[in-house]
Protein backbone atom coordinates (compact mmCIF):
# COMPACT_ATOMS: atom_id res chain seq x y z
CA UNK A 1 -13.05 1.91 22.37
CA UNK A 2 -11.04 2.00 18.93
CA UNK A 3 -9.31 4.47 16.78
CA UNK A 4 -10.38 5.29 13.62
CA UNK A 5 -8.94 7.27 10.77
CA UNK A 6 -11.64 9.24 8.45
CA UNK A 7 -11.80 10.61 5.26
CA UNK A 8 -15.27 12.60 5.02
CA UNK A 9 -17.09 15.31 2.71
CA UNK A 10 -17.61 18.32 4.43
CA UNK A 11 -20.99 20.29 3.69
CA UNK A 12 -19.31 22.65 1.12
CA UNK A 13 -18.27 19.52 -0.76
CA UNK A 14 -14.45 19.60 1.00
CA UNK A 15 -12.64 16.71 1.67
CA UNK A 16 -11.49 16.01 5.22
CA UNK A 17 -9.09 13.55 6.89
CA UNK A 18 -8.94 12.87 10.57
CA UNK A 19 -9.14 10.45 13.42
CA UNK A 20 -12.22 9.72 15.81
CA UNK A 21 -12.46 7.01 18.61
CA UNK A 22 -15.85 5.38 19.24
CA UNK A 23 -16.95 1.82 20.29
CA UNK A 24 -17.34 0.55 16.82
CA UNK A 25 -17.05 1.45 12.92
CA UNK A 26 -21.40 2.06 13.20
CA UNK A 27 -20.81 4.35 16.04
CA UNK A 28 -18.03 6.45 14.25
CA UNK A 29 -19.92 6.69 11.24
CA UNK A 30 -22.69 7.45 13.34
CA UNK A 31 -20.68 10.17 15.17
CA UNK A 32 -19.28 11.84 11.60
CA UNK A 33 -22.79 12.09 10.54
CA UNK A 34 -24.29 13.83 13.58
CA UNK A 35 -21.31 16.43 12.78
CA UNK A 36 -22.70 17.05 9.27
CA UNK A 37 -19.74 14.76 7.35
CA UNK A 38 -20.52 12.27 4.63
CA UNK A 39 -18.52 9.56 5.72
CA UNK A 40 -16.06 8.03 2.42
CA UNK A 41 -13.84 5.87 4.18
CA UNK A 42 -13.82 4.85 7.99
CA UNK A 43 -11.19 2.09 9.14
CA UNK A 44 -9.47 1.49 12.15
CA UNK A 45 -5.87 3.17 12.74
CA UNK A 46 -3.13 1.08 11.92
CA UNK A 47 -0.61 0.32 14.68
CA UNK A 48 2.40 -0.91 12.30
CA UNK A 49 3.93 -1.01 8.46
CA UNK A 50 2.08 -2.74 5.55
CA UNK A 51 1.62 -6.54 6.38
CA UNK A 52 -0.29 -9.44 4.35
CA UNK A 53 -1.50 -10.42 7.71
CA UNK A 54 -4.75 -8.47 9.43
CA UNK A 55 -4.33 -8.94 12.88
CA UNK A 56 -7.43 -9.49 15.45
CA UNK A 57 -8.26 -8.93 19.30
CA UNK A 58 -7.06 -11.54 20.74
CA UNK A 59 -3.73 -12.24 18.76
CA UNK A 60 -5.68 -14.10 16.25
CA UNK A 61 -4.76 -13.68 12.90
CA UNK A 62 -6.29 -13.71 9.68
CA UNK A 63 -3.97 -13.78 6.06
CA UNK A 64 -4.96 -12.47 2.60
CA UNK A 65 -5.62 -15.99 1.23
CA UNK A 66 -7.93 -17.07 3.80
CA UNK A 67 -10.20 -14.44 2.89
CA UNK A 68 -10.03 -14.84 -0.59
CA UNK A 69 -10.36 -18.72 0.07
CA UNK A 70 -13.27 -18.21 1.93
CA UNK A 71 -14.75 -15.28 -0.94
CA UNK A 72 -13.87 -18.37 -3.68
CA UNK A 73 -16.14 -20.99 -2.05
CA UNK A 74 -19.23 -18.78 -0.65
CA UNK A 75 -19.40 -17.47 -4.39
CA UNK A 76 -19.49 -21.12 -5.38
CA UNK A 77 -21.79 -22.21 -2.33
CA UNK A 78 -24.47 -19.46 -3.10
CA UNK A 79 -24.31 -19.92 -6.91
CA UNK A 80 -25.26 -23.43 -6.30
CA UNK A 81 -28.28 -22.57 -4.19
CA UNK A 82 -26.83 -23.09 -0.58
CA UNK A 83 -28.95 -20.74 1.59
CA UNK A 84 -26.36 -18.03 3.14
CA UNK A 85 -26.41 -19.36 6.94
CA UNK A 86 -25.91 -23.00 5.71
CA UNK A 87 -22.84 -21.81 3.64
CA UNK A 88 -21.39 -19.64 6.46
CA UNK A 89 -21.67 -22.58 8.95
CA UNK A 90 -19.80 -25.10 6.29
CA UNK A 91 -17.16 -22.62 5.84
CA UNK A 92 -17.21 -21.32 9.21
CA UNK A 93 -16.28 -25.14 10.16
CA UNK A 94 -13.95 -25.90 7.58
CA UNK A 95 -11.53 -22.93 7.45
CA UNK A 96 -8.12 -23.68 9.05
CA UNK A 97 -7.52 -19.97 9.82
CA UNK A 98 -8.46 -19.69 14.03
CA UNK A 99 -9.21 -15.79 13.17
CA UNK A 100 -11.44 -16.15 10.53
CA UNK A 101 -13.79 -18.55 12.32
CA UNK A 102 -14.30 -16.03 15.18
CA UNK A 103 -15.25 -13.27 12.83
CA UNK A 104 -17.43 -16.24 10.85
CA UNK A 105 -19.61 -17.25 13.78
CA UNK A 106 -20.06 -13.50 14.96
CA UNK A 107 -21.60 -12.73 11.17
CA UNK A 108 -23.35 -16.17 11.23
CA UNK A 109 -25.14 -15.14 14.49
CA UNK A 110 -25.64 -11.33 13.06
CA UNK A 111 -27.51 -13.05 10.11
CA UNK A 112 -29.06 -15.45 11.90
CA UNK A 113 -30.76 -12.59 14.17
CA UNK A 114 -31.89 -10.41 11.22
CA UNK A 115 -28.93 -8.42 10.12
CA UNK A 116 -28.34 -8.47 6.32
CA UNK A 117 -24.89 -10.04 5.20
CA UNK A 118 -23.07 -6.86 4.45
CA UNK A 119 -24.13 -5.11 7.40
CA UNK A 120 -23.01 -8.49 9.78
CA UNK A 121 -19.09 -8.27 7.57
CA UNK A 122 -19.31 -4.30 8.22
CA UNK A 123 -19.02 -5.41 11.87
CA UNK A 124 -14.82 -6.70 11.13
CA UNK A 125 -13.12 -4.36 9.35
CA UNK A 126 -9.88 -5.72 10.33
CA UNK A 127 -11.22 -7.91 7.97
CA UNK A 128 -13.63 -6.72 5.44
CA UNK A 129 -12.68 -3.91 3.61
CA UNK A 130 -15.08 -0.75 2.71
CA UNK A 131 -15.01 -2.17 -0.78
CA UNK A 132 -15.53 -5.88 0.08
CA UNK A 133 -18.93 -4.52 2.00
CA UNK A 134 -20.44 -2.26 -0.58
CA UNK A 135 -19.54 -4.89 -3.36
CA UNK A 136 -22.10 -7.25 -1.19
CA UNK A 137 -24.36 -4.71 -0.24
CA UNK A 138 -24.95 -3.74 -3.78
CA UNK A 139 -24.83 -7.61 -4.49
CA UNK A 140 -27.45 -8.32 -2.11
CA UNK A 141 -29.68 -5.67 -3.67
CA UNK A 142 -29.49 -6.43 -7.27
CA UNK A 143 -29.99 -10.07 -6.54
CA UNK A 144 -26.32 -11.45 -7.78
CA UNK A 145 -24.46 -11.75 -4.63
CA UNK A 146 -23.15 -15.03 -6.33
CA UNK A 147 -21.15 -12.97 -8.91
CA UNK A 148 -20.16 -10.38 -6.94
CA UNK A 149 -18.18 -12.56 -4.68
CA UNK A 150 -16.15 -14.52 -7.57
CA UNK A 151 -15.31 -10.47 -8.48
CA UNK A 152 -14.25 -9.67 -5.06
CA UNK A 153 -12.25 -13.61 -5.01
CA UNK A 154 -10.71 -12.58 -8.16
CA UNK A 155 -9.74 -9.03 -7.50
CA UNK A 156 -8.28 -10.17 -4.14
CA UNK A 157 -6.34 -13.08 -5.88
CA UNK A 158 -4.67 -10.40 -8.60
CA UNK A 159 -4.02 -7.76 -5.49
CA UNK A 160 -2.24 -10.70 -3.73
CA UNK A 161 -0.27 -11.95 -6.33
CA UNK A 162 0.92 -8.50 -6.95
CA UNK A 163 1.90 -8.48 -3.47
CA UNK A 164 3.51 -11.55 -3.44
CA UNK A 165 5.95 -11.02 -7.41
CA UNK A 166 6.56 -7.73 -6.03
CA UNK A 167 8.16 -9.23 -2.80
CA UNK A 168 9.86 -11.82 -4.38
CA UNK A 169 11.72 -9.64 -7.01
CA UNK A 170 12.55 -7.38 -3.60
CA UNK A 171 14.54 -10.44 -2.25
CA UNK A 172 17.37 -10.19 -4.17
CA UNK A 173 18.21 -6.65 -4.07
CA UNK A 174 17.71 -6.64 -0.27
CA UNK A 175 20.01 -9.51 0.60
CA UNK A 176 22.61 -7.76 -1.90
CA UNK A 177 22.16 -4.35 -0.14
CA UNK A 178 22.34 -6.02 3.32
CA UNK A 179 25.28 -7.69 2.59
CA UNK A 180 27.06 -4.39 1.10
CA UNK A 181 26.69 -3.01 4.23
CA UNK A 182 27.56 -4.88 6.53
CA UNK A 183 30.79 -5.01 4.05
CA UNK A 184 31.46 -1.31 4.27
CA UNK A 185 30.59 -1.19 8.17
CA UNK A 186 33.68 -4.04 8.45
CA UNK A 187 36.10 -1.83 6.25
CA UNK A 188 35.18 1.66 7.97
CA UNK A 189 35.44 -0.03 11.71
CA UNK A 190 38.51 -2.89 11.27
CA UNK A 191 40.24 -1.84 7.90
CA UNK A 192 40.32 1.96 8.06
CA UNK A 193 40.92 2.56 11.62
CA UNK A 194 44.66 0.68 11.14
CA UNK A 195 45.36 2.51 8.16
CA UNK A 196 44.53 6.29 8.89
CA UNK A 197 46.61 5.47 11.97
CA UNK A 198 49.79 5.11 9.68
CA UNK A 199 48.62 8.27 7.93
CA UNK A 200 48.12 10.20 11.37
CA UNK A 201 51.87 8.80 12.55
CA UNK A 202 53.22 10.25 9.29
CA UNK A 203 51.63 13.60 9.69
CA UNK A 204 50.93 16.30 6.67
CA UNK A 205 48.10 17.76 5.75
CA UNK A 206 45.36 14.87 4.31
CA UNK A 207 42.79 15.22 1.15
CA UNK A 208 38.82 16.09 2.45
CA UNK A 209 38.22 13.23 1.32
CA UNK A 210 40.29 11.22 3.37
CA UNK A 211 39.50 13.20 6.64
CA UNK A 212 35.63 11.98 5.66
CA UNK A 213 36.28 9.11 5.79
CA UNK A 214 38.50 8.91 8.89
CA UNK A 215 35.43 10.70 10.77
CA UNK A 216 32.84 8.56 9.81
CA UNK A 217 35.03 5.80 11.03
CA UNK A 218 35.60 7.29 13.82
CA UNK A 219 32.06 7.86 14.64
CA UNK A 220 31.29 4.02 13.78
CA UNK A 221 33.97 3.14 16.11
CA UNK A 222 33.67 5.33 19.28
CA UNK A 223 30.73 7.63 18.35
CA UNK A 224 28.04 4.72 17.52
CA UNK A 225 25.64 5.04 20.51
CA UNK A 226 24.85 8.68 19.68
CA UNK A 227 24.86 7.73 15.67
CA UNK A 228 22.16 5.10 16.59
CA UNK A 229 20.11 7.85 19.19
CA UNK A 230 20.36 9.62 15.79
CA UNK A 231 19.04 7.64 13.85
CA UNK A 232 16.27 6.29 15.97
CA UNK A 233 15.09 10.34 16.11
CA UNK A 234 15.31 10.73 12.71
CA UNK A 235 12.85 7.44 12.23
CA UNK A 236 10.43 8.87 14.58
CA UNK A 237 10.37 12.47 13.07
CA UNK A 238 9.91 11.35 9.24
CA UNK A 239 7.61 8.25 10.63
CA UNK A 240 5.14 11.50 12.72
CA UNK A 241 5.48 13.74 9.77
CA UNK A 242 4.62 10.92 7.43
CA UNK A 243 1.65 9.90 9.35
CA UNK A 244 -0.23 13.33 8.98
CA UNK A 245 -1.95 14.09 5.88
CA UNK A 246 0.12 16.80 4.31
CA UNK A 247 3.39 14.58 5.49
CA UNK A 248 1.79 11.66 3.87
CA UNK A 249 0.78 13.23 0.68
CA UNK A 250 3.75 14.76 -0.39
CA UNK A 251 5.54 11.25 0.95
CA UNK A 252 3.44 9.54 -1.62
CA UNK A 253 4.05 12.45 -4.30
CA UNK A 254 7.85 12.06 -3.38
CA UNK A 255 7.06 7.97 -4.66
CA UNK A 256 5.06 8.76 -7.58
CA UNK A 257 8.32 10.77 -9.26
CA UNK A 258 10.60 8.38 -8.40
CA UNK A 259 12.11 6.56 -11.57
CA UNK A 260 11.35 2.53 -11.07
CA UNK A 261 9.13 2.86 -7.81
CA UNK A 262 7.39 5.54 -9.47
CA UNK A 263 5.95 3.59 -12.17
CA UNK A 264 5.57 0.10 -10.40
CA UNK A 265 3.45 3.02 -7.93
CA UNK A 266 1.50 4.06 -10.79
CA UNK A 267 0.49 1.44 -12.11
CA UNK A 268 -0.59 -0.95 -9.50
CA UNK A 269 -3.37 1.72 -8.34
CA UNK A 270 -4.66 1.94 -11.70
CA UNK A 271 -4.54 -1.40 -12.14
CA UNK A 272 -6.88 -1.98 -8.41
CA UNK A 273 -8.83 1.49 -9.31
CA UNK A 274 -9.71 -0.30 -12.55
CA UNK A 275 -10.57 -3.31 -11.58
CA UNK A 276 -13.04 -2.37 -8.13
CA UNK A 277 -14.57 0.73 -10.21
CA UNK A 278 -15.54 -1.71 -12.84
CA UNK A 279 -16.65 -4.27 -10.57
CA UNK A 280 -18.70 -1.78 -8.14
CA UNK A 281 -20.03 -0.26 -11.54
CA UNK A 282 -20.68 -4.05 -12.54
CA UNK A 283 -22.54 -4.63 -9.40
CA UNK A 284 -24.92 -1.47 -9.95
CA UNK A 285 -22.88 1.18 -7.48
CA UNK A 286 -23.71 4.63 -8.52
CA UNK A 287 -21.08 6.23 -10.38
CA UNK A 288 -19.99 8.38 -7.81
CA UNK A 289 -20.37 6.32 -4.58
CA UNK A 290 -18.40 3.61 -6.45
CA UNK A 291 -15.78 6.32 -7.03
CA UNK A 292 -15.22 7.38 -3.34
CA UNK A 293 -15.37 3.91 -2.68
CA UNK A 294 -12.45 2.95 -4.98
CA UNK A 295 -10.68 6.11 -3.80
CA UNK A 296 -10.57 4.68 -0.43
CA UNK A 297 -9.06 1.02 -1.35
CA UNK A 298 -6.03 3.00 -3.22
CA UNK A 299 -2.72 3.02 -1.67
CA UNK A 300 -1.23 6.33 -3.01
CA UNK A 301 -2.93 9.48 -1.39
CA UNK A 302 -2.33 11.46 -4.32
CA UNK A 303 -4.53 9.27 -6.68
CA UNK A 304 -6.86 8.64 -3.66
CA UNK A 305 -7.27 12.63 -4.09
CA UNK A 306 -7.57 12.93 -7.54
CA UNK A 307 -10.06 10.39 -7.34
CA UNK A 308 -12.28 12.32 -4.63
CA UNK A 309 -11.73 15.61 -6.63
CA UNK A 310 -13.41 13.89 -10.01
CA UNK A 311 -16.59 12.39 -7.04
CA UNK A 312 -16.84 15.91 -6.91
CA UNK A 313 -16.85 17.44 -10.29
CA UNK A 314 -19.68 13.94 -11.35
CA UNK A 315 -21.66 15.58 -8.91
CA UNK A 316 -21.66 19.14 -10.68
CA UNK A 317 -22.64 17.30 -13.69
CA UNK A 318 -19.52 16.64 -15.68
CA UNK A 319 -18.71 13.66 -17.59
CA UNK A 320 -16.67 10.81 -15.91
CA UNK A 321 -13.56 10.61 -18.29
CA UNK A 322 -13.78 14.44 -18.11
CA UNK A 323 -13.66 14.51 -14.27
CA UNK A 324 -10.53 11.90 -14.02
CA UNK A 325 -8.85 14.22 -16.63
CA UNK A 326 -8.45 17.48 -14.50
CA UNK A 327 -6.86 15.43 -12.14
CA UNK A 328 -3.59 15.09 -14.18
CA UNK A 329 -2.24 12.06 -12.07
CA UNK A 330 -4.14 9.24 -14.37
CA UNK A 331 -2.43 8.31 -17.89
CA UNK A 332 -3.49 9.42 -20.99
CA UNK A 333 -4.92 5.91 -22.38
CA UNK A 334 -7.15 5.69 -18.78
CA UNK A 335 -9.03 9.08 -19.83
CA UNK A 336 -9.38 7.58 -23.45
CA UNK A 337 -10.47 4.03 -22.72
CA UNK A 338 -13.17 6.06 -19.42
CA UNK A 339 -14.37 8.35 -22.76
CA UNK A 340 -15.49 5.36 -24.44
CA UNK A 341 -16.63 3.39 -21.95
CA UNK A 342 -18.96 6.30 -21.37
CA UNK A 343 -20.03 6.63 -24.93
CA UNK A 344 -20.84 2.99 -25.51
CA UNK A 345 -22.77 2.16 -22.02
CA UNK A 346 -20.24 -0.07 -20.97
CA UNK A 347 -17.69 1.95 -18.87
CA UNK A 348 -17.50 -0.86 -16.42
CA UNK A 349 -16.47 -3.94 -19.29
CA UNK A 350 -13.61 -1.08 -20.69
CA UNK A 351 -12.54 -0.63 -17.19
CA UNK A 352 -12.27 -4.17 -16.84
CA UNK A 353 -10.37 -4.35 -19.84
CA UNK A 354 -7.88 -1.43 -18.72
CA UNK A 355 -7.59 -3.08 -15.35
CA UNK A 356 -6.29 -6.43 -17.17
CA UNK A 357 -4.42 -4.24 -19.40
CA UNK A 358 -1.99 -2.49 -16.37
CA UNK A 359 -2.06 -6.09 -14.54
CA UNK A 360 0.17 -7.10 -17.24
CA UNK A 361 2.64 -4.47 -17.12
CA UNK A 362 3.19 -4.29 -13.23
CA UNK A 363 3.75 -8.00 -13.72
CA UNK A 364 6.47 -7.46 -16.49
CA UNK A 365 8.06 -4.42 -14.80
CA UNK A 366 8.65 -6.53 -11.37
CA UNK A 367 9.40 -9.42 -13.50
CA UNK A 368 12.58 -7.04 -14.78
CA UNK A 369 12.83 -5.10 -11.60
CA UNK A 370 16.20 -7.18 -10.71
CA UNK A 371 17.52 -6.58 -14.00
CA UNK A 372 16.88 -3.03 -13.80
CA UNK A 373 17.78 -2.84 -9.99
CA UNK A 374 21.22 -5.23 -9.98
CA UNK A 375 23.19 -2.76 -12.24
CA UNK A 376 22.21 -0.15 -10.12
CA UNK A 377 23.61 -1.80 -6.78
CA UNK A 378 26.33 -3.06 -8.19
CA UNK A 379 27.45 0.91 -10.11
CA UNK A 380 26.33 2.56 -6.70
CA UNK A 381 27.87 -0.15 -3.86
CA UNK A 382 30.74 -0.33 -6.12
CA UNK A 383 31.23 3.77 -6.39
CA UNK A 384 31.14 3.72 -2.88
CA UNK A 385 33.67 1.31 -1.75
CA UNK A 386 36.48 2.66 -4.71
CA UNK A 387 35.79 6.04 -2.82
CA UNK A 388 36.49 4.48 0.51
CA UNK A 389 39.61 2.59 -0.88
CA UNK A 390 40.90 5.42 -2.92
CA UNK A 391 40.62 7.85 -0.38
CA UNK A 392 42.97 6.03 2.18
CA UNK A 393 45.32 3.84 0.01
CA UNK A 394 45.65 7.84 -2.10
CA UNK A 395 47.77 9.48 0.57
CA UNK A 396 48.93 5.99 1.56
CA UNK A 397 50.78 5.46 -1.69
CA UNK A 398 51.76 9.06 -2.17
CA UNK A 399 53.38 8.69 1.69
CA UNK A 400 55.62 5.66 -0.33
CA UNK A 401 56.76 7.38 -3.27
CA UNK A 402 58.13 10.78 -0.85
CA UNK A 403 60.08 8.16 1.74
């Protein structure tokens, strides 16, 4: 049996979070159906942080770029007339990635014994996404599953190299801030400690300043057992809190106002709502089921919400650039470019266009991120070790100048 997290429309039109366990993704959405939900967005629980890497029974593992390698050459293979279990066995043989073979042979057979193609990838999760499967599904039925899967290779390839800038400009400011304190840990626990003990020797009443810091040494020193209990609490609290959905949406409300994160936020989940609304669109997803849909491949809660909320408002018969505007979380030039989209019958090229359009800037914002970031570490780690100097060497010098 697995865990799986939910997000569902209730039968007043509600949306509803939650977690089920059943033997498969079929038989939870199965389950959630029997209960009168419309299922949005079923996918198994996740058991750690964010990784590139989609782990598998078995300790298998399958990366990023093997599925978006594999994506790449099926488009190619099917666009050149390869029949789909011909092309599944080539690439099923061929792929270097141990994981991805498994899951390969299991949809091979599915196919092979009737099953259509996106119902066989529905089967992995771990490693097919919701939107990889309806983008084939709705491939599939409108006859183009050739040019659906060079969208999904390409939309994969831009989410990735996101991914992979935004953790390379990340390098520098975490080796910096790793080596700052480990710097101020040496100071407070071999530095200090001999100098407050001339202060203590010479007696007198000490600034609040100084008496911080001599505690905090102190509690590095002797005290660091119960500071590390401490801290490992205070990880589990904020990481339970943070898991359920009102911890987790004002979490990722916390990130959205946040000066540099907030934007890079921003605009990498317009930038992937752009780009898989316009290619579900594209691919001849209703409006609203490509909505939900996108909604569910967002990483910020808050625009996942928004998103569900304007699902909602299509369905009472209001216009699309109309129903992302109430939501207040989308820019300004989003609403504008959705507006005509919708009056010139292209809403999915615009989108396209919008999607290329916020690409660009999340690359030149983490492009400058160390530039903007470096001053920053060096003001702040800077601040911090002047205070820790000042407040000892203060009393220290004032000690000389009485004797």
């Amino acid at each position: 049996m697995t865990d799986f997290s939910y997000t569902v429309k209730t039968a007043t039109g509600a949306t509803q979070t939650g977690n089920i366990t059943a033997r498969d993704k079929s038989a939870a959405i199965a389950t959630l159906k029997q209960k009168g939900f419309h299922p949005l967005v079923v996918r198994p629980k996740a058991k750690g942080g964010m990784s590139m890497e989609i782990k598998l029974p078995g300790g298998d593992k399958i990366k990023s770029k093997d599925v978006v390698v594999f994506t790449r050459q099926f488009s190619t293979m099917i666009a050149a007339g390869v029949p789909i279990l011909r092309a599944l066995t080539t690439l099923k043989e061929q792929s270097e990635s141990v994981g991805l073979r498994k899951v390969l042979e299991q949809v091979q057979s599915d196919v092979q014994g009737g099953a259509t193609l996106s119902d066989a990838l529905g089967k992995h999760p771990k490693a097919f996404s919701d939107t990889y499967i309806n983008m084939v599904r709705a491939g599939e039925a409108g006859g183009i599953l050739d040019q659906i899967l060079n969208r999904l290779a390409f939309q994969q390839e831009k989410d990735n190299s996101i991914k992979a800038k935004f953790k390379g400009a990340m390098v520098y400011p975490a080796v910096v801030t790793t080596v700052a304190i480990a710097a101020v840990i040496f100071l407070m626990v071999s530095v200090i400690p001999k100098l407050t003990s001339i202060l203590k020797e010479a007696g007198g009443e000490l600034p609040a300043q100084t008496k911080l810091i001599m505690g905090i040494s102190d509690l590095l020193l002797n005290q660091w057992p119960l500071l590390i209990g401490a801290l490992i609490v205070i990880f589990i609290v904020f990481k339970r809190y943070t898991s359920t959905p009102k911890g987790k949406y004002q979490l990722h409300s916390l990130m959205l106002k946040m000066p540099v994160l907030g934007k890079i936020t921003l605009k990498v989940n317009v930038a992937r709502f752009a780009r898989t609304f316009s290619s579900l669109l594209g691919a001849g997803v209703s409006v609203i089921e490509a909505l939900d849909t996108t909604a569910g491949a967002l990483s910020n809660v808050v625009i996942q919400q928004s998103l569900f909320d304007a699902a909602n408002a299509i369905k009472n018969g209001q216009p699309v650039s109309e129903s992302l505007a109430t939501s207040g979380v989308l820019p300004p030039i989003v609403i504008q470019m959705a507006a005509v989209g919708e009056e010139t019958g292209k809403l999915d090229t615009v989108l396209t266009k919008v999607a290329d359009f916020y690409e660009e800037e999340v690359d030149t914002v983490i492009a400058s991120l160390s530039s903007i970031i470096e001053p920053i570490l060096i003001v702040g780690l800077g601040s911090i070790v002047g205070f820790i100097v000042m407040s000892v060497l203060g009393p220290i010098t004032a000690l000389q100048g009485a004797v």
